[in-house]
Protein backbone atom coordinates (compact mmCIF):
# COMPACT_ATOMS: atom_id res chain seq x y z
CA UNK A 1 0.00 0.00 0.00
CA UNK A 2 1.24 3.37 -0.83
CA UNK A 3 0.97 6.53 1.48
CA UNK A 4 1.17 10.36 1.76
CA UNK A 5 2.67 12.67 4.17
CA UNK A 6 -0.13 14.74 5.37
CA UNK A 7 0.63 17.35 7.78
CA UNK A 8 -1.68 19.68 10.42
CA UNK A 9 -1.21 21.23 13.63
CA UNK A 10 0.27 18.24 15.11
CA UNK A 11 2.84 17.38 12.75
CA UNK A 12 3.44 14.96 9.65
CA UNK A 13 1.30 11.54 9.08
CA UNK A 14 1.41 8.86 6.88
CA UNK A 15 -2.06 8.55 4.85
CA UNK A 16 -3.17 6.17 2.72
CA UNK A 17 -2.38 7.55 -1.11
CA UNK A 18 -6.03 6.75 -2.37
CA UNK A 19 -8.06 8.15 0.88
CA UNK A 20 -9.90 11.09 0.22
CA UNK A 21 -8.92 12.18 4.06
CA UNK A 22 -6.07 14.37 5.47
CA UNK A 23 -4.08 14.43 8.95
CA UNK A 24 -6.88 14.67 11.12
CA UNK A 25 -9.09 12.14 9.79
CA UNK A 26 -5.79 9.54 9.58
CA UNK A 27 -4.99 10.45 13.62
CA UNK A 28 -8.73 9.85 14.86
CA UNK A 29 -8.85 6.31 12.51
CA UNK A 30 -5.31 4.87 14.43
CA UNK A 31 -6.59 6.60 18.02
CA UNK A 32 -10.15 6.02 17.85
CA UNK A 33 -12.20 2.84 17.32
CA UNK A 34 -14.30 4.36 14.98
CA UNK A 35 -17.37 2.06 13.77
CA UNK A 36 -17.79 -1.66 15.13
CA UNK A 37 -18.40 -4.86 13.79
CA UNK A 38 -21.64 -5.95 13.95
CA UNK A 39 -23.03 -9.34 13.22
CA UNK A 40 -24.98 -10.31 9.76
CA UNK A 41 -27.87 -11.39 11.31
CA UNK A 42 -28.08 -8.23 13.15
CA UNK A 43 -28.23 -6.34 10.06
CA UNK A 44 -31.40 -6.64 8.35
CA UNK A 45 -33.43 -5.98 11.86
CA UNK A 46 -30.97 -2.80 11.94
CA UNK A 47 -32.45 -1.60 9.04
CA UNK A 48 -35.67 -2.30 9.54
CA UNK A 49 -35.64 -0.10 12.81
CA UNK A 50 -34.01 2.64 10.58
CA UNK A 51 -36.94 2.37 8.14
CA UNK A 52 -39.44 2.38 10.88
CA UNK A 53 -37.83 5.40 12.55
CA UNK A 54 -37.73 7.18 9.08
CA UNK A 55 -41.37 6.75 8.81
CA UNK A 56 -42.09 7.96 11.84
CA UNK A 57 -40.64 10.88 11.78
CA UNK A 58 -42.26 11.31 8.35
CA UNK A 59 -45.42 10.82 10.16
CA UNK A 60 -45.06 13.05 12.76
CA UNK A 61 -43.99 16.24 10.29
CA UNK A 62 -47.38 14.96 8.63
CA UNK A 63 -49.54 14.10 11.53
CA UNK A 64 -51.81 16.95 11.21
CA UNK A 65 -52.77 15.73 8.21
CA UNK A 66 -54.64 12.29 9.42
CA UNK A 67 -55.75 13.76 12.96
CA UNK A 68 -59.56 12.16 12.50
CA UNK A 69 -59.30 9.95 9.58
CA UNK A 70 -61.39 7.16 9.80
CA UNK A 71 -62.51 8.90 13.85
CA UNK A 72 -58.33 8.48 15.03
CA UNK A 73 -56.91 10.97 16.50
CA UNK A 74 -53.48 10.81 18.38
CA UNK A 75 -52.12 12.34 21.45
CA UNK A 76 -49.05 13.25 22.92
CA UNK A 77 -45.85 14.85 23.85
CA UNK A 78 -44.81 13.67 20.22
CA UNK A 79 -47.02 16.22 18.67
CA UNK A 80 -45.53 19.47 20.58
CA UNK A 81 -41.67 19.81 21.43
CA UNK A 82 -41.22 16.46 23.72
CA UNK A 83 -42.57 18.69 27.06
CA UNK A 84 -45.82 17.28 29.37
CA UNK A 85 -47.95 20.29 28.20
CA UNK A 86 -47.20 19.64 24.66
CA UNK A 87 -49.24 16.13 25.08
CA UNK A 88 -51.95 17.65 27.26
CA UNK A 89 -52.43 20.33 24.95
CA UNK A 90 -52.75 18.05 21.94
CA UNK A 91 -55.35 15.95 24.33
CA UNK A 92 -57.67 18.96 25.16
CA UNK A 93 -57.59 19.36 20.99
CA UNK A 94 -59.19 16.63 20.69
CA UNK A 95 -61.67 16.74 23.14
CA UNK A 96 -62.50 19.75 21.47
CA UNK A 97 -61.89 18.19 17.91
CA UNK A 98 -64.86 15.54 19.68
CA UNK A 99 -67.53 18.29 21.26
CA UNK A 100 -65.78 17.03 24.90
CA UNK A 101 -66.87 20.05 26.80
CA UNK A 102 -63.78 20.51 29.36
CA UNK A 103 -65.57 22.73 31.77
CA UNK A 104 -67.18 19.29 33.26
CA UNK A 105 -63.93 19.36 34.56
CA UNK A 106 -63.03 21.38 37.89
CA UNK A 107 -58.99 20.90 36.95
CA UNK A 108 -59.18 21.79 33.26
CA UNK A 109 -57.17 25.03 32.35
CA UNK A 110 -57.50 25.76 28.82
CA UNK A 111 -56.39 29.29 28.50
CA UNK A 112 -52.60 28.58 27.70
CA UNK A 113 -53.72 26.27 24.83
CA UNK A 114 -52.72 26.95 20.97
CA UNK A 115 -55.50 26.38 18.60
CA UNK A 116 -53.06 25.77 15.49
């Protein structure tokens, strides 16, 4: 295998002639393990949890779109920014989104709620 001298900060490196890298990237491949091995069998259930978290967060960008198709509606932090009120707030929607009237309820505080 042929190398390169490469040089930063640190001083000179030998780098691989046909890597499309410098110093840096050479010094944090021989100090760091970077990646792992990972098992074939492992790899097709790997994917399929990348897929599923792909389409999920598709959904979510989309969700307002099939609030009440087919009478389901979803709730939740998910629908906000991650916080409590974000997935109480998206629950007294849909009490409203359902004629729930929320003033049967001594506890219910409406007034900070964003109807988007």
């Amino acid at each position: 295998m042929s190398f390169r001298i490469e040089q930063d900060s640190i001083g000179k490196i030998k780098v691989p002639s046909k890597a499309y890298y410098g110093a840096q990237t050479q010094r944090a491949i021989q100090n760091f393990d970077i990646g792992w091995s990972m098992e074939f069998s492992l790899i097709l259930p790997y994917i399929i949890v990348k897929k599923c978290a792909a389409k999920t967060n598709y959904a979510q960008k989309n969700i307002s779109q099939i609030q009440g198709y087919e009478n389901s509606y979803y709730v939740g932090s998910y629908l906000g920014y991650g916080f409590h009120e974000d997935g109480i707030q998206s629950a007294i929607k849909v009490c409203k989104r359902l004629n729930i009237d929320l003033k049967e309820f001594k506890n219910a505080d409406t007034s900070r709620v964003q109807w988007n």
